[in-house]
N, C-alpha and C. Protein backbone atom coordinates (compact mmCIF):
# COMPACT_ATOMS: atom_id res chain seq x y z
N UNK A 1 0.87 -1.17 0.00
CA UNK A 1 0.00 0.00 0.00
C UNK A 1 0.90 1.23 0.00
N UNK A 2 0.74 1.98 -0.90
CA UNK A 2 1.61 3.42 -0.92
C UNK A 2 1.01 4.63 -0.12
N UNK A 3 1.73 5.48 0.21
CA UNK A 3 1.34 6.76 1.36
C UNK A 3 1.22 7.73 0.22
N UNK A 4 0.19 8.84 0.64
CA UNK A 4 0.31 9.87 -0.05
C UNK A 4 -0.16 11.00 0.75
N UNK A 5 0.26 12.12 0.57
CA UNK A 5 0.08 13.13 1.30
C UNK A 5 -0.49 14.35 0.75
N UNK A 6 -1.61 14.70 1.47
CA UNK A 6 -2.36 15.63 0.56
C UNK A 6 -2.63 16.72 1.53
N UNK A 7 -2.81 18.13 0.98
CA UNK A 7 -3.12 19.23 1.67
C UNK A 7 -4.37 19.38 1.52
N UNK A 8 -4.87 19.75 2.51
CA UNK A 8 -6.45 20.09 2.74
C UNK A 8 -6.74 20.71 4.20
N UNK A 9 -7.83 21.89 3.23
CA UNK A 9 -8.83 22.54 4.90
C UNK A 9 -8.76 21.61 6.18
N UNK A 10 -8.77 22.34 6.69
CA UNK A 10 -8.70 21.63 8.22
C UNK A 10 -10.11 21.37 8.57
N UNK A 11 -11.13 22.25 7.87
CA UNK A 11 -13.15 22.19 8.27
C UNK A 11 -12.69 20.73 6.83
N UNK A 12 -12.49 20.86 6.18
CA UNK A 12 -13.10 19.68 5.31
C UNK A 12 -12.64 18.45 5.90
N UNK A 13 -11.31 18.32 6.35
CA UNK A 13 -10.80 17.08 7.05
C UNK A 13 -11.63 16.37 8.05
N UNK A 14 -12.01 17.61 8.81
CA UNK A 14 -13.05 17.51 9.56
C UNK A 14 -14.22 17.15 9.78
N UNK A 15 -15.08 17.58 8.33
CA UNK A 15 -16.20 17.11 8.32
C UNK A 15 -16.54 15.61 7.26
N UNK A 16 -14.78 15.09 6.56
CA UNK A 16 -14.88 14.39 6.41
C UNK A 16 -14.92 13.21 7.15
N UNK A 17 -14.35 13.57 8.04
CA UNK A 17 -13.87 12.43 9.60
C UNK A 17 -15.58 12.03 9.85
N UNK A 18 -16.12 13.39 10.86
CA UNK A 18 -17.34 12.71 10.89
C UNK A 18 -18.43 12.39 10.11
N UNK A 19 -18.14 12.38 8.62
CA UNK A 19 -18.79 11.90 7.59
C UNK A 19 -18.41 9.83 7.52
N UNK A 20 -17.06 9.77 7.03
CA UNK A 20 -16.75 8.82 7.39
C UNK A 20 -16.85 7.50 8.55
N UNK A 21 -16.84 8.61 10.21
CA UNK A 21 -17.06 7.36 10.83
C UNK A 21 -18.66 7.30 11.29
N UNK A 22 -19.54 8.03 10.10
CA UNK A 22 -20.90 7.68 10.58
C UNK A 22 -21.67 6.68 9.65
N UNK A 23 -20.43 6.48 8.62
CA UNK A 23 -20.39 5.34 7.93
C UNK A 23 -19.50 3.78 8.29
N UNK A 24 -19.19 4.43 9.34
CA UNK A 24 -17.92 3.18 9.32
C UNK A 24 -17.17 2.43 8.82
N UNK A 25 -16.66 3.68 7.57
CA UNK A 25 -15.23 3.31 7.09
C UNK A 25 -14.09 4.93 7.36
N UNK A 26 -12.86 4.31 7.17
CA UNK A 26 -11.95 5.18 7.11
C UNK A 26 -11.71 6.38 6.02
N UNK A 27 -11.37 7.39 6.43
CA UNK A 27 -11.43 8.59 5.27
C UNK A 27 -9.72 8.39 4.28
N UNK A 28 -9.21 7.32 4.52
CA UNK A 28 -8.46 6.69 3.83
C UNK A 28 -9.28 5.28 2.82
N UNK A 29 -9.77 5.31 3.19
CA UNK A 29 -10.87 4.33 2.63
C UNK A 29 -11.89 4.89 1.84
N UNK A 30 -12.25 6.13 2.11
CA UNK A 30 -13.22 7.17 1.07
C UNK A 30 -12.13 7.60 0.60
N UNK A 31 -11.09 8.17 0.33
CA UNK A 31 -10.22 8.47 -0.59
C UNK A 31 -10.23 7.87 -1.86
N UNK A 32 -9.54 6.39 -1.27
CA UNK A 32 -9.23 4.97 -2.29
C UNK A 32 -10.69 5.04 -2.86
N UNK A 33 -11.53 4.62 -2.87
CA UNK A 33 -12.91 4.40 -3.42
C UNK A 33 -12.82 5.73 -4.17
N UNK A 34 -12.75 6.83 -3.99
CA UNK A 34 -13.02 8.15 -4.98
C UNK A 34 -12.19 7.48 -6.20
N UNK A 35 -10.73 7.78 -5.63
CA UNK A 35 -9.57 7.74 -6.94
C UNK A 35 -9.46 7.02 -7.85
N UNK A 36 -10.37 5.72 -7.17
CA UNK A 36 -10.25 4.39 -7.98
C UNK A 36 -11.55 4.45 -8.91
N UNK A 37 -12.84 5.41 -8.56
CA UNK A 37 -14.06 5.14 -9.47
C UNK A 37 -13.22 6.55 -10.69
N UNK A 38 -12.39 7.22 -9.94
CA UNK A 38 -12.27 8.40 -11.42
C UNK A 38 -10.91 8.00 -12.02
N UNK A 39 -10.30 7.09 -11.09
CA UNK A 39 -8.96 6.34 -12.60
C UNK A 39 -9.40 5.11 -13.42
N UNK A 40 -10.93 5.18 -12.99
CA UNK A 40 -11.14 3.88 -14.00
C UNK A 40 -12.03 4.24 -15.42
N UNK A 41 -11.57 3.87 -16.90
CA UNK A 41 -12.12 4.20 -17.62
C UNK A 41 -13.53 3.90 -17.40
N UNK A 42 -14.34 4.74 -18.66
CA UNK A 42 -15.93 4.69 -18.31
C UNK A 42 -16.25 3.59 -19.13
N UNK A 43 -17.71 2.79 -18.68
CA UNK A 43 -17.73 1.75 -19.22
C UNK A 43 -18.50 2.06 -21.00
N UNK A 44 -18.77 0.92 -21.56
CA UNK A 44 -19.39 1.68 -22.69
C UNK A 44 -21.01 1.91 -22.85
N UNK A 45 -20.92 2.93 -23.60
CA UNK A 45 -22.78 3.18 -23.31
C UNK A 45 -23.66 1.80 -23.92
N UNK A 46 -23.26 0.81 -24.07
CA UNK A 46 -23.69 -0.36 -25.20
C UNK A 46 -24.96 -0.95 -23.67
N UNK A 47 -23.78 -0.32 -22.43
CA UNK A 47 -24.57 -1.34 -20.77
C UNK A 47 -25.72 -0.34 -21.04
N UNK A 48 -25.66 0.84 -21.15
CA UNK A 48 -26.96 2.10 -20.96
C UNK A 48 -28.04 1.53 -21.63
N UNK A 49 -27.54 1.01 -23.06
CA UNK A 49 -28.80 0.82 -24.23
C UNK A 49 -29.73 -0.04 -23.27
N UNK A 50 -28.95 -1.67 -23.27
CA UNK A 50 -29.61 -2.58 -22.67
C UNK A 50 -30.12 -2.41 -21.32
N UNK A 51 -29.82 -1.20 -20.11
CA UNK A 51 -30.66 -1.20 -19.14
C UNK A 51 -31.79 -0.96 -19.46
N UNK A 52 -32.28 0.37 -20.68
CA UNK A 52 -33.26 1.05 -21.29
C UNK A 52 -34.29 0.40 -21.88
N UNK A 53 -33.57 -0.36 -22.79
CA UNK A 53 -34.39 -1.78 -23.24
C UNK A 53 -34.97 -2.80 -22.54
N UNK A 54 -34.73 -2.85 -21.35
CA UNK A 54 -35.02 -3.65 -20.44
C UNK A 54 -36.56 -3.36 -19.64
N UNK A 55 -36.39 -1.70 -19.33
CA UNK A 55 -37.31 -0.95 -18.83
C UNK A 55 -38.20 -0.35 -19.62
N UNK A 56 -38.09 -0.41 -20.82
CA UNK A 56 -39.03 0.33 -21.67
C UNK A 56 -40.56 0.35 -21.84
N UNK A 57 -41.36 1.58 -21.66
CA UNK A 57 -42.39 1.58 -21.14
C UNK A 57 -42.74 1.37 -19.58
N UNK A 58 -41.94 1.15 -19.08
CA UNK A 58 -42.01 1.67 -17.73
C UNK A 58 -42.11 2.58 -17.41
N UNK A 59 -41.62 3.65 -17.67
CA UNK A 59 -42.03 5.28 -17.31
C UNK A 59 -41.43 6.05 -18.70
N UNK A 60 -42.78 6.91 -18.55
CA UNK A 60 -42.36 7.65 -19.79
C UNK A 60 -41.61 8.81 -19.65
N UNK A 61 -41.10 8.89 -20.93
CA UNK A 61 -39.99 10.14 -21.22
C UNK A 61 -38.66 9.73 -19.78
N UNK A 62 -38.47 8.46 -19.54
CA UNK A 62 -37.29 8.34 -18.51
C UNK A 62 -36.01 9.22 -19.12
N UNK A 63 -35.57 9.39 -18.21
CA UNK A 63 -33.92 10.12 -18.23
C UNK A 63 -32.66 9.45 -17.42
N UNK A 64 -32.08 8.99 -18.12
CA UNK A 64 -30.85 7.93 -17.72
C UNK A 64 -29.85 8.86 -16.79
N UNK A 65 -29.92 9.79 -16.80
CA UNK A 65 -28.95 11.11 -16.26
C UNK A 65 -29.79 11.28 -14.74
N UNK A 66 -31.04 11.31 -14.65
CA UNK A 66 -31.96 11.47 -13.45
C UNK A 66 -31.54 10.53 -12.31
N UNK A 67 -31.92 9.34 -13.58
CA UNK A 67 -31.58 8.00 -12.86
C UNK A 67 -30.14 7.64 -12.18
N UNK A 68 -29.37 8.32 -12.83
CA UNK A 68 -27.83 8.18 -12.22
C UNK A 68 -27.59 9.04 -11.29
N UNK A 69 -28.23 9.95 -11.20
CA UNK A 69 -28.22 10.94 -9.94
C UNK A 69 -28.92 10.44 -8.44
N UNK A 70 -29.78 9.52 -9.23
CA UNK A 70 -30.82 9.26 -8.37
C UNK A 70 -30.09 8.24 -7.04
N UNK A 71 -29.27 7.02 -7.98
CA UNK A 71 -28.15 5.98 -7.29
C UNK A 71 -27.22 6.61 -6.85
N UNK A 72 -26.76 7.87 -7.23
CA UNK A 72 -25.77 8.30 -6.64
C UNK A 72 -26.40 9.37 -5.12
N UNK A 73 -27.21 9.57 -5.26
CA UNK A 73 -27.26 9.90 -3.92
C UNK A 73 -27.86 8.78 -3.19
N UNK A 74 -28.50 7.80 -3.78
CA UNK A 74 -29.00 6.69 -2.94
C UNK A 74 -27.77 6.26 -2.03
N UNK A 75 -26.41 5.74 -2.04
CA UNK A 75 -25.89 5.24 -2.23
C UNK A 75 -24.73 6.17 -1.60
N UNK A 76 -24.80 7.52 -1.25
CA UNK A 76 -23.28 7.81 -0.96
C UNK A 76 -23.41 7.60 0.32
């Protein structure tokens, strides 16, 4: 495992701490999870088609962009 050292606000450190342990993981552990979802290429939109196709007519005029907002706050 490699060290890295980063500068940051002392309120953000902060409110990452108690962000982190009200999740119960480490803010070395929310780091890794960030760096690793934005050094990884994006997948191809070919997965988007087939979720769409899957759901179709399920709700009209859906928005795949809504929907990704939607998991992403589900989920942080």
């Amino acid at each position: 495992m490699a060290k890295l050292t980063l500068s940051v606000d002392h309120r953000v450190v902060s409110r990452a701490k108690q962000y982190a342990k009200l999740r119960g993981v480490s803010v070395s552990e929310m780091v890794e999870t960030y760096l690793s979802a934005v050094a990884t290429p994006p997948s191809s939109t070919a997965g988007d088609a087939s979720i769409l196709r899957s759901v179709r007519g399920v709700l009209k005029r859906a928005d795949i962009n809504g929907y990704r907002k939607h998991l992403a706050a589900k989920y942080r």
